[in-house]
PDB file of N, CA and C in Angstrom:
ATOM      1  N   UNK A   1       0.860  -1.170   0.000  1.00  0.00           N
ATOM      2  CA  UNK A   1       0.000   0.000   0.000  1.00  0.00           C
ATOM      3  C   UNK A   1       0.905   1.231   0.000  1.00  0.00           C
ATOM      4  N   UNK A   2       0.630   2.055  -0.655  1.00  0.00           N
ATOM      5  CA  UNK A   2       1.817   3.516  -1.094  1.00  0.00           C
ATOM      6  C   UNK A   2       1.234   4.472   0.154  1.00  0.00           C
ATOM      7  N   UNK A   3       1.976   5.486   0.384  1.00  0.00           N
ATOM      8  CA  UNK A   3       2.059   6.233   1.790  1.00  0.00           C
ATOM      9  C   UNK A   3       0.958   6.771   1.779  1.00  0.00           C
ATOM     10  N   UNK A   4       0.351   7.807   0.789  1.00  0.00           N
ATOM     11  CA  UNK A   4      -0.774   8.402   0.712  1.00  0.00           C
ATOM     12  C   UNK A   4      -2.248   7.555   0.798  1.00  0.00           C
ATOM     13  N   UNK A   5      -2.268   6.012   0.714  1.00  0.00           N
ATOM     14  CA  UNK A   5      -3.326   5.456   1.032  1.00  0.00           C
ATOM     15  C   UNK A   5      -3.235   4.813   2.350  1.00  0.00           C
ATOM     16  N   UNK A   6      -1.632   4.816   2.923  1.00  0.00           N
ATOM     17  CA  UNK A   6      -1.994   4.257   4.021  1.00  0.00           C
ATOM     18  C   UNK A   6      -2.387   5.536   5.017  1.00  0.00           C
ATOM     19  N   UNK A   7      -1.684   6.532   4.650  1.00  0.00           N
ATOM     20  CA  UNK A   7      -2.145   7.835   5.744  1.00  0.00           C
ATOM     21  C   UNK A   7      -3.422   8.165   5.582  1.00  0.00           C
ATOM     22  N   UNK A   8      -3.899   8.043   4.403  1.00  0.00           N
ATOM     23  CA  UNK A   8      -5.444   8.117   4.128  1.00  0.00           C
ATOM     24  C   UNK A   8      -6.191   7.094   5.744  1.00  0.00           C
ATOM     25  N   UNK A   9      -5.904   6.360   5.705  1.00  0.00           N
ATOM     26  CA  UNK A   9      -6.738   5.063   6.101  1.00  0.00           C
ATOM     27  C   UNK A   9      -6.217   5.648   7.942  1.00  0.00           C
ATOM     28  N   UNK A  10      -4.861   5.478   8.205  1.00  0.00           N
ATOM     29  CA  UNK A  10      -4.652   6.131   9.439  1.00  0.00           C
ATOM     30  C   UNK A  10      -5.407   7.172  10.124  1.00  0.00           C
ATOM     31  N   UNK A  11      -5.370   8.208   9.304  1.00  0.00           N
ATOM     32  CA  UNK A  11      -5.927   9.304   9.429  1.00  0.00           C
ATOM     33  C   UNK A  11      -7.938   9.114   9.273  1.00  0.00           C
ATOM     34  N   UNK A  12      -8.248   8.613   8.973  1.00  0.00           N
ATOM     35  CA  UNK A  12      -9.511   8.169   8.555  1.00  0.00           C
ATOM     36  C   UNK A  12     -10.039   7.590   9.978  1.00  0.00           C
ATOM     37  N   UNK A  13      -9.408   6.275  10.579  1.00  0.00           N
ATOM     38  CA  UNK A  13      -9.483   6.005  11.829  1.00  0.00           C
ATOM     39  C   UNK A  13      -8.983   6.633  12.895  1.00  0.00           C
ATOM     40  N   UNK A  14      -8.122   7.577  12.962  1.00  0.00           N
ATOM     41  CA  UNK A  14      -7.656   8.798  14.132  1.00  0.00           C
ATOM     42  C   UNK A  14      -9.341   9.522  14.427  1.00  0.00           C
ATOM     43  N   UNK A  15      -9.524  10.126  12.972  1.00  0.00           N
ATOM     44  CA  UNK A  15     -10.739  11.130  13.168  1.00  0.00           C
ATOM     45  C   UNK A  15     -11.623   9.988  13.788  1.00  0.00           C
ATOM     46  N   UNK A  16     -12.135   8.992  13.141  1.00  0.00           N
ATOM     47  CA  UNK A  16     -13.100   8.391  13.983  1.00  0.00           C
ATOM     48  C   UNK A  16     -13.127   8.021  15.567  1.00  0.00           C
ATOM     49  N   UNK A  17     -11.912   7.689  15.852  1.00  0.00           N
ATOM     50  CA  UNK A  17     -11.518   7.325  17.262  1.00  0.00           C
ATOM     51  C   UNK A  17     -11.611   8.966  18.324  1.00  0.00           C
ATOM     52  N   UNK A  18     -11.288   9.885  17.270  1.00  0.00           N
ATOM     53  CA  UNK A  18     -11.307  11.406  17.758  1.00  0.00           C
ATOM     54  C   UNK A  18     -12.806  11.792  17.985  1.00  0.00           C
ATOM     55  N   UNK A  19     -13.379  11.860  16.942  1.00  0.00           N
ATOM     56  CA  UNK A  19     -14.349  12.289  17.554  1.00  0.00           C
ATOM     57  C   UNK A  19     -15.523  11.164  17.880  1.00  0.00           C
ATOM     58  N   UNK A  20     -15.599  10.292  18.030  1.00  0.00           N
ATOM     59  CA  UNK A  20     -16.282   9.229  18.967  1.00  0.00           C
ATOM     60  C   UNK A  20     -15.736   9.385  20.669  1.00  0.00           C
ATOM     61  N   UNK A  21     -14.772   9.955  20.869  1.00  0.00           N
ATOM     62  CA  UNK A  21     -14.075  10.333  22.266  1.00  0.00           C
ATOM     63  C   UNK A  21     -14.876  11.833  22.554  1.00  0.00           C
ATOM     64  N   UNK A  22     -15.009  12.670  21.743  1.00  0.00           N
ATOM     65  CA  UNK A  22     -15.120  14.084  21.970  1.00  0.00           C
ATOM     66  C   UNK A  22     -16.717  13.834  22.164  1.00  0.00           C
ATOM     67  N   UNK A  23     -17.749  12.993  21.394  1.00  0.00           N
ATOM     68  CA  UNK A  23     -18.944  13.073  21.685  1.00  0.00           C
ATOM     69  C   UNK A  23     -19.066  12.198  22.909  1.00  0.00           C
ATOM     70  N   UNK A  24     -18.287  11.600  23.046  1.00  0.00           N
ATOM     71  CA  UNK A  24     -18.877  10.924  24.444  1.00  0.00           C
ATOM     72  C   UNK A  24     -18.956  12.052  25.682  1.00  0.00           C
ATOM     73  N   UNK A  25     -17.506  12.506  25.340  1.00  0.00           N
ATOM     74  CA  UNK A  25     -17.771  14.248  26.487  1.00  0.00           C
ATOM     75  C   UNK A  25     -18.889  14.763  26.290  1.00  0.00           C
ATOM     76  N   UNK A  26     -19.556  15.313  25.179  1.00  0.00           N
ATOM     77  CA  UNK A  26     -20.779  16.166  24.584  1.00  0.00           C
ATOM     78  C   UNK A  26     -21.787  15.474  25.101  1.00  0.00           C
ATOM     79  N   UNK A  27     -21.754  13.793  25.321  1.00  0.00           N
ATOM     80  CA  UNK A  27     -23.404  13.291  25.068  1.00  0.00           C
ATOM     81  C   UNK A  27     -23.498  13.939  27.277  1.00  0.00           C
ATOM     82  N   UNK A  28     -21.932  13.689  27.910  1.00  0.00           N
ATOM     83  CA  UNK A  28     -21.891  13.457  29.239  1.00  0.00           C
ATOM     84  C   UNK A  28     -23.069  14.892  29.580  1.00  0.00           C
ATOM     85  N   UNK A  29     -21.981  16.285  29.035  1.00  0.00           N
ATOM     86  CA  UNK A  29     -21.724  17.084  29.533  1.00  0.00           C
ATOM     87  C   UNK A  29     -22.607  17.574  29.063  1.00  0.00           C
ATOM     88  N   UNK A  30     -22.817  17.575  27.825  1.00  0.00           N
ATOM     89  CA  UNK A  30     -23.921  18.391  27.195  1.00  0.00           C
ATOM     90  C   UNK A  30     -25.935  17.918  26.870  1.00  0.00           C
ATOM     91  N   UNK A  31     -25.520  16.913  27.074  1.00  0.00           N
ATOM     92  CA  UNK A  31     -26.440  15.996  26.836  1.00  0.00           C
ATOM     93  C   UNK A  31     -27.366  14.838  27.553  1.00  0.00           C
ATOM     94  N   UNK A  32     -26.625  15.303  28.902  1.00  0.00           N
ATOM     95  CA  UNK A  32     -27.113  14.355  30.519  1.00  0.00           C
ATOM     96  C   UNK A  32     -26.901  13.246  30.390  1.00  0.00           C
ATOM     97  N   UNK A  33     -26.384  12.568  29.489  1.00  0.00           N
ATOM     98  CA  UNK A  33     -25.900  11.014  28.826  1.00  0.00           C
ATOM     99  C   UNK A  33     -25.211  10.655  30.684  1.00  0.00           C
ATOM    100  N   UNK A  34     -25.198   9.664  31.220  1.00  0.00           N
ATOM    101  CA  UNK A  34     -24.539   8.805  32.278  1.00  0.00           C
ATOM    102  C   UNK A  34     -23.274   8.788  31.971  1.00  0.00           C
ATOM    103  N   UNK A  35     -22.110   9.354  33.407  1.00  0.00           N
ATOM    104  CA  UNK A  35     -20.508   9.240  33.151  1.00  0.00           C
ATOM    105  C   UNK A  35     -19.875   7.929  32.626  1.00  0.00           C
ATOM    106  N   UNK A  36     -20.792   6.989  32.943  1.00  0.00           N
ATOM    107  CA  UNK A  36     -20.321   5.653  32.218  1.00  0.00           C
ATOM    108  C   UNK A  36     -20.054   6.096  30.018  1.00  0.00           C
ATOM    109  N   UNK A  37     -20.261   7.221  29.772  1.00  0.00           N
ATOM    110  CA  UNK A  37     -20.345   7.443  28.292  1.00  0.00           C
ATOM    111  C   UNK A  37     -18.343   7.654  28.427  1.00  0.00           C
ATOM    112  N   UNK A  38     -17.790   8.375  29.594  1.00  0.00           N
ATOM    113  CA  UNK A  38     -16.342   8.769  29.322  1.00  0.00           C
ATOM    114  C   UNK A  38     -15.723   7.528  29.384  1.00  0.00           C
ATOM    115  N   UNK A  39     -15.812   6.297  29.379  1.00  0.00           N
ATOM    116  CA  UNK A  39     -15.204   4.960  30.041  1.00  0.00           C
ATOM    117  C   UNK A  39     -14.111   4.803  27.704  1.00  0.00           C
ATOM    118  N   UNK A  40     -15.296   4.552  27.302  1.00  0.00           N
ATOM    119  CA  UNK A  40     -15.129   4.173  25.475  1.00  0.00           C
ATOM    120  C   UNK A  40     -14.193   5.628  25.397  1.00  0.00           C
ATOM    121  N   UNK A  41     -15.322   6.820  25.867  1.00  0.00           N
ATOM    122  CA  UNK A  41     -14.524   8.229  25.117  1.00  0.00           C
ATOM    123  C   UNK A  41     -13.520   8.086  25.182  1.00  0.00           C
ATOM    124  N   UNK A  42     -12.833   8.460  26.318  1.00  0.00           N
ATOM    125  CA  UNK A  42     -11.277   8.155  26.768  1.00  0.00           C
ATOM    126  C   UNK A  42     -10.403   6.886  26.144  1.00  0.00           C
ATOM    127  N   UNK A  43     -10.691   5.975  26.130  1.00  0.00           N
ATOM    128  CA  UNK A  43     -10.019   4.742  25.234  1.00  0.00           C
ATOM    129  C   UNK A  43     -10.511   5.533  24.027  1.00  0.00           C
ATOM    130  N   UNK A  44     -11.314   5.624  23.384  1.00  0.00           N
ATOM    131  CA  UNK A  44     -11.217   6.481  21.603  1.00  0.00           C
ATOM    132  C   UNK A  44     -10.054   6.829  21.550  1.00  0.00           C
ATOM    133  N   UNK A  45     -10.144   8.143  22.543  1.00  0.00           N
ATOM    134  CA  UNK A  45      -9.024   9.477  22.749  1.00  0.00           C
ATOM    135  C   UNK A  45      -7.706   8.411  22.505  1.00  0.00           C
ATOM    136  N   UNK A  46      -7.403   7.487  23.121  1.00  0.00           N
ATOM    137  CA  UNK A  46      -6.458   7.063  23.643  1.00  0.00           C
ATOM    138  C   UNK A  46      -5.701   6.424  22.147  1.00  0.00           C
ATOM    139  N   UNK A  47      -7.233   5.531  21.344  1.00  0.00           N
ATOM    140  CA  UNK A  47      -6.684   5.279  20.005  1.00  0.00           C
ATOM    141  C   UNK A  47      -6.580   6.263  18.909  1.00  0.00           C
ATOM    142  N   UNK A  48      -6.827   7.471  19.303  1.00  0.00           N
ATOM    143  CA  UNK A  48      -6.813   8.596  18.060  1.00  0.00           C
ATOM    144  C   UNK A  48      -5.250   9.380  18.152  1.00  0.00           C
ATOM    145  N   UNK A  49      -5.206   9.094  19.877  1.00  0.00           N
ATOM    146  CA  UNK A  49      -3.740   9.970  20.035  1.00  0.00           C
ATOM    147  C   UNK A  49      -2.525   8.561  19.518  1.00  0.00           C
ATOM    148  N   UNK A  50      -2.566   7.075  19.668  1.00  0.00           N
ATOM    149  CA  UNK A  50      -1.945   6.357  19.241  1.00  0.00           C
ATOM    150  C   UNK A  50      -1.750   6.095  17.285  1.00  0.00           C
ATOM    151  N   UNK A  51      -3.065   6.712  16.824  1.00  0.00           N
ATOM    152  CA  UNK A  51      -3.323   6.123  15.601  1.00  0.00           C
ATOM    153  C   UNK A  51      -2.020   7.439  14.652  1.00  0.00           C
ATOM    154  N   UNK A  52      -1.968   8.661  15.599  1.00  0.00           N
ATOM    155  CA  UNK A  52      -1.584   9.976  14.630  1.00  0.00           C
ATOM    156  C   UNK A  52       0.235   9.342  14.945  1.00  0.00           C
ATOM    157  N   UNK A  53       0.695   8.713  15.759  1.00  0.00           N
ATOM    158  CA  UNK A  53       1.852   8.196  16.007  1.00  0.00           C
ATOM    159  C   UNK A  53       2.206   7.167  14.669  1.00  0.00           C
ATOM    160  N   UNK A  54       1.332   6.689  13.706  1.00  0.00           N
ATOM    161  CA  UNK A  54       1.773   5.790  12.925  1.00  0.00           C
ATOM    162  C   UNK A  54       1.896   6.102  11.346  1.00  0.00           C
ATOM    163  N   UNK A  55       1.537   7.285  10.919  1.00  0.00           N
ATOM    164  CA  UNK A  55       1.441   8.327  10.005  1.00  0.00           C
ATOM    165  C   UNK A  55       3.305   8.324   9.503  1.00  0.00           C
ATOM    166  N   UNK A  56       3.751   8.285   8.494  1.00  0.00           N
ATOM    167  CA  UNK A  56       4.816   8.178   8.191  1.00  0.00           C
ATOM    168  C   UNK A  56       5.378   9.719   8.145  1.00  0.00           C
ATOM    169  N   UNK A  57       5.352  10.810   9.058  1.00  0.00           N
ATOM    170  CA  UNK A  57       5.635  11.887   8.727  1.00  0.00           C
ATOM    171  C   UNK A  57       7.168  12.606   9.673  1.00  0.00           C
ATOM    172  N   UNK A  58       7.929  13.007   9.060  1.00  0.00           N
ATOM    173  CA  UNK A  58       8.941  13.311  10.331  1.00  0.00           C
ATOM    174  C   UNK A  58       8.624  14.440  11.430  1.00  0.00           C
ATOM    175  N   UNK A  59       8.030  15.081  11.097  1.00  0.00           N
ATOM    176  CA  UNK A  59       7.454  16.271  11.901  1.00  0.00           C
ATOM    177  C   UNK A  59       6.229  15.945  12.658  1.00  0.00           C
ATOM    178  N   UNK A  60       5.588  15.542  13.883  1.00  0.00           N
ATOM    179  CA  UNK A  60       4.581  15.695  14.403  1.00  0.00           C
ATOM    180  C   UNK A  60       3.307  17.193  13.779  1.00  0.00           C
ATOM    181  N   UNK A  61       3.889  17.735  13.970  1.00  0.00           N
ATOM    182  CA  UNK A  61       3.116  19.153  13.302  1.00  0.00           C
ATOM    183  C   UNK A  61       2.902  19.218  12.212  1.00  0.00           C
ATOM    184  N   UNK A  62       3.621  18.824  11.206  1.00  0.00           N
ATOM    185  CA  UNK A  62       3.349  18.218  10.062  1.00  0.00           C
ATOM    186  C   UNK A  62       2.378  17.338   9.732  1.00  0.00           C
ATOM    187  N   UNK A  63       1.821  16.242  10.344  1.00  0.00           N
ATOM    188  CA  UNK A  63       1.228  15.056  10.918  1.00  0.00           C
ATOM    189  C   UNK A  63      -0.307  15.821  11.187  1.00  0.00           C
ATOM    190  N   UNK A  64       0.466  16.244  12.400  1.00  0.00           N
ATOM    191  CA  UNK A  64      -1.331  16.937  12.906  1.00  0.00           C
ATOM    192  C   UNK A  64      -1.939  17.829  11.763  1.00  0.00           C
ATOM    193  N   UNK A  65      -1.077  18.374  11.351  1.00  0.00           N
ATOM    194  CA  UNK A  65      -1.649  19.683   9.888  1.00  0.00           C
ATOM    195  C   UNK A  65      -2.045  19.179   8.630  1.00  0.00           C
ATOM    196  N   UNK A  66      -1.489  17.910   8.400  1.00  0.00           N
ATOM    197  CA  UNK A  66      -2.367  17.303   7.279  1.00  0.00           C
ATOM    198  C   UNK A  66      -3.518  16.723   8.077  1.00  0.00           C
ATOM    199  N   UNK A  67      -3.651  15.947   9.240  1.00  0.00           N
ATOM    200  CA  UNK A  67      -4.774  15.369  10.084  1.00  0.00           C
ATOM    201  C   UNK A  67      -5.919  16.098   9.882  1.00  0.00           C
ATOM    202  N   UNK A  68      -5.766  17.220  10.058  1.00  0.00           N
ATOM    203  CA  UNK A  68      -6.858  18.540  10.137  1.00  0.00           C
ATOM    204  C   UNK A  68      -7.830  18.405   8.724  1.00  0.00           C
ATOM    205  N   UNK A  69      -7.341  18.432   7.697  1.00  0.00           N
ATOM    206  CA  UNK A  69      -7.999  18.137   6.456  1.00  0.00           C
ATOM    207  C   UNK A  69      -8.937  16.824   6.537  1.00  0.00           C
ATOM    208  N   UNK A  70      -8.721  16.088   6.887  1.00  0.00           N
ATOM    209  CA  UNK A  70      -9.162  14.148   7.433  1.00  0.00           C
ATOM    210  C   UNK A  70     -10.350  14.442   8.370  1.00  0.00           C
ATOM    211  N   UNK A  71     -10.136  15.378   9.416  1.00  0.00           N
ATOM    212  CA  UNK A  71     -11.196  15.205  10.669  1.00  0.00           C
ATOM    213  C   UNK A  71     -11.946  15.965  10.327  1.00  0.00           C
ATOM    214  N   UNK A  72     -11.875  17.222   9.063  1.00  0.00           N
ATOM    215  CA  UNK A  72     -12.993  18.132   8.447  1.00  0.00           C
ATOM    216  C   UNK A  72     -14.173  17.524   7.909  1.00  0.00           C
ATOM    217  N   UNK A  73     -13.311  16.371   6.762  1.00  0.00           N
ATOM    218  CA  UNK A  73     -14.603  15.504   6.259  1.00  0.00           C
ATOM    219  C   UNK A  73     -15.125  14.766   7.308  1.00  0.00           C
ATOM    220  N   UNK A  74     -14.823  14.287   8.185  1.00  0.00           N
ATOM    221  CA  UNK A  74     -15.330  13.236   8.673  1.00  0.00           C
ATOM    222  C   UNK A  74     -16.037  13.686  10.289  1.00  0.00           C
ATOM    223  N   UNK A  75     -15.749  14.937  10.183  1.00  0.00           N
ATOM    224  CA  UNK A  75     -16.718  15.312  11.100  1.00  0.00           C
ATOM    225  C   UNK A  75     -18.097  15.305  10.766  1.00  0.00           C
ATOM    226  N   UNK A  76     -17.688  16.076   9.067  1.00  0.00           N
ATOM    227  CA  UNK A  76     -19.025  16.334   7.994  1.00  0.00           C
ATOM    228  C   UNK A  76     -19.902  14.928   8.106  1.00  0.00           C
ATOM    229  N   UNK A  77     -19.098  14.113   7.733  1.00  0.00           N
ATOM    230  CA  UNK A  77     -19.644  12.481   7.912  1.00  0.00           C
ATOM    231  C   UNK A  77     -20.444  12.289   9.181  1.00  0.00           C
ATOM    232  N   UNK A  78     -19.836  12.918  10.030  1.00  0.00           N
ATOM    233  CA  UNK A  78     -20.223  12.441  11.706  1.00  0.00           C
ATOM    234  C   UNK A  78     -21.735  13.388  11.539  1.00  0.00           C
ATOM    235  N   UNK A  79     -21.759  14.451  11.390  1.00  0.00           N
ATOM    236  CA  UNK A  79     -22.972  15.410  11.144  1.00  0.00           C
ATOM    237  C   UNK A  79     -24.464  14.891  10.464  1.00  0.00           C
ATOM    238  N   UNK A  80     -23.569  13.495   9.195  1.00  0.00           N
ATOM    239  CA  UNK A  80     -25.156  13.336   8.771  1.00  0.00           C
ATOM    240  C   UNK A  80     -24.978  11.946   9.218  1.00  0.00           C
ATOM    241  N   UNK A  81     -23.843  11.434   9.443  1.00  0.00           N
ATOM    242  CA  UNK A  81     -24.849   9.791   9.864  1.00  0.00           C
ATOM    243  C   UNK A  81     -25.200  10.077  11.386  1.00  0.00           C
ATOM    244  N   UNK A  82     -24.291  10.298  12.267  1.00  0.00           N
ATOM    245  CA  UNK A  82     -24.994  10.473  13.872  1.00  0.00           C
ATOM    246  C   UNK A  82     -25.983  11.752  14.172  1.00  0.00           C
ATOM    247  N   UNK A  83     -26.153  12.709  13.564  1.00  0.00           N
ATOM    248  CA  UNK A  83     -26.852  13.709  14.037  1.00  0.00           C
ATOM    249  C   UNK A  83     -28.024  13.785  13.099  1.00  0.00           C
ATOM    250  N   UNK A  84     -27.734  13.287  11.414  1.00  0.00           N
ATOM    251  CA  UNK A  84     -29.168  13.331  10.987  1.00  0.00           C
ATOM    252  C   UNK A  84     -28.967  15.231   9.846  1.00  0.00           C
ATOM    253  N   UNK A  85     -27.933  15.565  10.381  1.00  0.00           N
ATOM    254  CA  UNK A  85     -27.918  17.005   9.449  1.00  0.00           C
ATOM    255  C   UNK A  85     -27.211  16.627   8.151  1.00  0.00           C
ATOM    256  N   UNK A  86     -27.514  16.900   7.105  1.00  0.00           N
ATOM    257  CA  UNK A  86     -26.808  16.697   5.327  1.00  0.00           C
ATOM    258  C   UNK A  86     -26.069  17.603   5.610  1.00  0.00           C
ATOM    259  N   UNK A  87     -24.867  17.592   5.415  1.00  0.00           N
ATOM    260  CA  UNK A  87     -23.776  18.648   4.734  1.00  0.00           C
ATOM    261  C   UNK A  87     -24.017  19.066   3.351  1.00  0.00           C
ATOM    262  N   UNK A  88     -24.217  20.290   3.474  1.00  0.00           N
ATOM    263  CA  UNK A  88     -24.214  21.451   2.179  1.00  0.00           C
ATOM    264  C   UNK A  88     -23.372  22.037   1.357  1.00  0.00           C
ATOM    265  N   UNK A  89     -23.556  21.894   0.213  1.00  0.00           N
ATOM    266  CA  UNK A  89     -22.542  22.479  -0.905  1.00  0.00           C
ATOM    267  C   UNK A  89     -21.499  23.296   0.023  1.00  0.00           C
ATOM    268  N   UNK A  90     -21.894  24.316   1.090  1.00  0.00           N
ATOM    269  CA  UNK A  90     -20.439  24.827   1.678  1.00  0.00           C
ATOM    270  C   UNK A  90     -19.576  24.122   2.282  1.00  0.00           C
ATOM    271  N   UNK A  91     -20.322  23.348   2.900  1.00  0.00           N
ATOM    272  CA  UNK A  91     -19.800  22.440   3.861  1.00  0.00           C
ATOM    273  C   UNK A  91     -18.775  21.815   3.011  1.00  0.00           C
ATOM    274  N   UNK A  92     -19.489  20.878   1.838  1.00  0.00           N
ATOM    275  CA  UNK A  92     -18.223  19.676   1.063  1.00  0.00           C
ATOM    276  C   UNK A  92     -17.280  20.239   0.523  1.00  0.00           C
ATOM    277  N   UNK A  93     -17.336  21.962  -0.239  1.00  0.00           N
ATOM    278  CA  UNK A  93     -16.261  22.505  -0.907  1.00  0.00           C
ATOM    279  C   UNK A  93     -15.355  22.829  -0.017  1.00  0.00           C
ATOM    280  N   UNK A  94     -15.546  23.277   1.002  1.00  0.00           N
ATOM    281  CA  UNK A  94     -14.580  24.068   2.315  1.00  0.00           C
ATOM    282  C   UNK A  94     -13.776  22.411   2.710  1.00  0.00           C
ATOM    283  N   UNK A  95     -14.607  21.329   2.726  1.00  0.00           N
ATOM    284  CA  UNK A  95     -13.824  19.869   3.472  1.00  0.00           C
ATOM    285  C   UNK A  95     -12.940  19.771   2.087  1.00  0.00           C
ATOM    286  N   UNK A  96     -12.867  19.904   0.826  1.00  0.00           N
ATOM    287  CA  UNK A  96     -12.640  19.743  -0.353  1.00  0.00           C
ATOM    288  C   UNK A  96     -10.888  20.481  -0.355  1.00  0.00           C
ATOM    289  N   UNK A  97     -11.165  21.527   0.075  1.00  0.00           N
ATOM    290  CA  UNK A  97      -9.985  22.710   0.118  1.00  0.00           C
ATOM    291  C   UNK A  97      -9.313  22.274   1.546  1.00  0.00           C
ATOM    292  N   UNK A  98      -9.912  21.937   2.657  1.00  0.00           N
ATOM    293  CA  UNK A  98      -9.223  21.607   3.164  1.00  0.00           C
ATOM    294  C   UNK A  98      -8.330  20.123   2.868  1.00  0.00           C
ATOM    295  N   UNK A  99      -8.968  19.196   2.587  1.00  0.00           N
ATOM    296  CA  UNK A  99      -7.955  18.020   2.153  1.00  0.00           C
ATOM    297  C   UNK A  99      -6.683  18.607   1.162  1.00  0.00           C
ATOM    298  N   UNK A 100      -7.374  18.947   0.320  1.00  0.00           N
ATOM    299  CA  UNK A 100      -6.445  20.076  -0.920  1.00  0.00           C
ATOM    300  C   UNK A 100      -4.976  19.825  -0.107  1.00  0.00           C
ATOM    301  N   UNK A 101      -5.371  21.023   0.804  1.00  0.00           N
ATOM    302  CA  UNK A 101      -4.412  21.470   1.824  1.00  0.00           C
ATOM    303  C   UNK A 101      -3.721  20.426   2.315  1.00  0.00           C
ATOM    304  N   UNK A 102      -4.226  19.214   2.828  1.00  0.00           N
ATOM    305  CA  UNK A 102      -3.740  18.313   3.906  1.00  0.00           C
ATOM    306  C   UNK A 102      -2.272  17.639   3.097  1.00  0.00           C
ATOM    307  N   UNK A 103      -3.299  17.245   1.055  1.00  0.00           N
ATOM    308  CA  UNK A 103      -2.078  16.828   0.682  1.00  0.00           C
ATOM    309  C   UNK A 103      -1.272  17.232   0.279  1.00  0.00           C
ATOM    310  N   UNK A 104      -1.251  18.728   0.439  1.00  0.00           N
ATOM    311  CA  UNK A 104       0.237  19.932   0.182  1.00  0.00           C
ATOM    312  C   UNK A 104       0.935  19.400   1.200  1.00  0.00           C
ATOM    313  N   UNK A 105       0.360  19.205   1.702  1.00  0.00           N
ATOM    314  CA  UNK A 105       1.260  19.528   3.640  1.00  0.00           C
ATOM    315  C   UNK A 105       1.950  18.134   3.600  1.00  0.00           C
ATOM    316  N   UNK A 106       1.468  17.004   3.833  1.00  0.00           N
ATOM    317  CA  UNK A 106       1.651  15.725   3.827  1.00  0.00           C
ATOM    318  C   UNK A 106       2.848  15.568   2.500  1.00  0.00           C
ATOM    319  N   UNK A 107       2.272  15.565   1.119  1.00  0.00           N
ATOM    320  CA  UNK A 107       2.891  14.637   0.213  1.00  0.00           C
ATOM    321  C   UNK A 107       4.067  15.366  -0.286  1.00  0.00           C
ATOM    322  N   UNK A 108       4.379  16.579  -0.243  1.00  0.00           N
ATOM    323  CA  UNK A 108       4.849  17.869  -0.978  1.00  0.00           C
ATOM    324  C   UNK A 108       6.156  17.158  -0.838  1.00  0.00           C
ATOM    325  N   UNK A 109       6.818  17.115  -1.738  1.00  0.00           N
ATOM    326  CA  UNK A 109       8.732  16.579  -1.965  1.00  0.00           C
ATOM    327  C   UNK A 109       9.662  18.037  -1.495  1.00  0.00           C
ATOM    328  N   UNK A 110      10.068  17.198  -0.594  1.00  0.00           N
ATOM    329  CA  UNK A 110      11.211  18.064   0.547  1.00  0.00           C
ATOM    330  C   UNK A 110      12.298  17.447   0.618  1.00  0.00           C
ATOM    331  N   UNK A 111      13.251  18.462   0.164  1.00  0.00           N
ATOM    332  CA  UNK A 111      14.516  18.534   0.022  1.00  0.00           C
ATOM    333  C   UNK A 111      15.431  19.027   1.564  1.00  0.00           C
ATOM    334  N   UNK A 112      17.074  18.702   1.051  1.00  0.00           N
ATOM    335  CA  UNK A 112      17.639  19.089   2.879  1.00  0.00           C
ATOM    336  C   UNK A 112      18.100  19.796   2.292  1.00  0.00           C
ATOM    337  N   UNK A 113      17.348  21.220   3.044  1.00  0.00           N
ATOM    338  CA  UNK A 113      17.626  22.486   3.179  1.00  0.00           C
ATOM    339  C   UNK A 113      18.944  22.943   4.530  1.00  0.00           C
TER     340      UNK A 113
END
């Protein structure tokens, strides 16, 4: 599998593990959901902060800054399958430009400066 499909796929499961952790806070805190919801959140958290460790990138910041493009769509994703809201023409072009972005950041051929 070539780098850009495996970071695809990394990054694909970070966001999911990310924000399946962040709504479990939301359903607690925001949502009267039972503290038994932080038990999964926290293990998510735990596989989203392990999953961005396996990303072939030398820079952590680098890593997280293409990540950002990944958790845009897939928040969008999170919006209409768990909440029931369609993402709108703004919504997909803005997730669109952001990936754009992710694979400047990520794939871009770097030389030693």
């Amino acid at each position: 599998m070539n780098g850009a499909v495996s970071a695809l796929l990394v990054y694909g499961g970070a966001a999911l593990a990310e924000i399946g952790g962040c709504f479990a806070f939301w359903a607690v805190l925001r949502s009267g959901r039972s503290a038994l919801w932080l038990v999964p959140g926290v293990l998510c958290l735990l596989v989203f902060a392990w999953l961005l460790t396996r990303v072939d990138a030398e820079f952590a910041g680098r890593a997280y800054a293409a990540y950002g493009g990944v958790y845009i769509l897939a928040s969008l994703g999170w919006l209409w399958a768990a909440e029931g809201v369609r993402p709108d023409r703004f919504d997909l072009l803005g997730a669109l430009l952001c990936l754009a972005g992710a694979a400047v950041i990520l794939l871009a051929p770097r030389g030693v400066s």
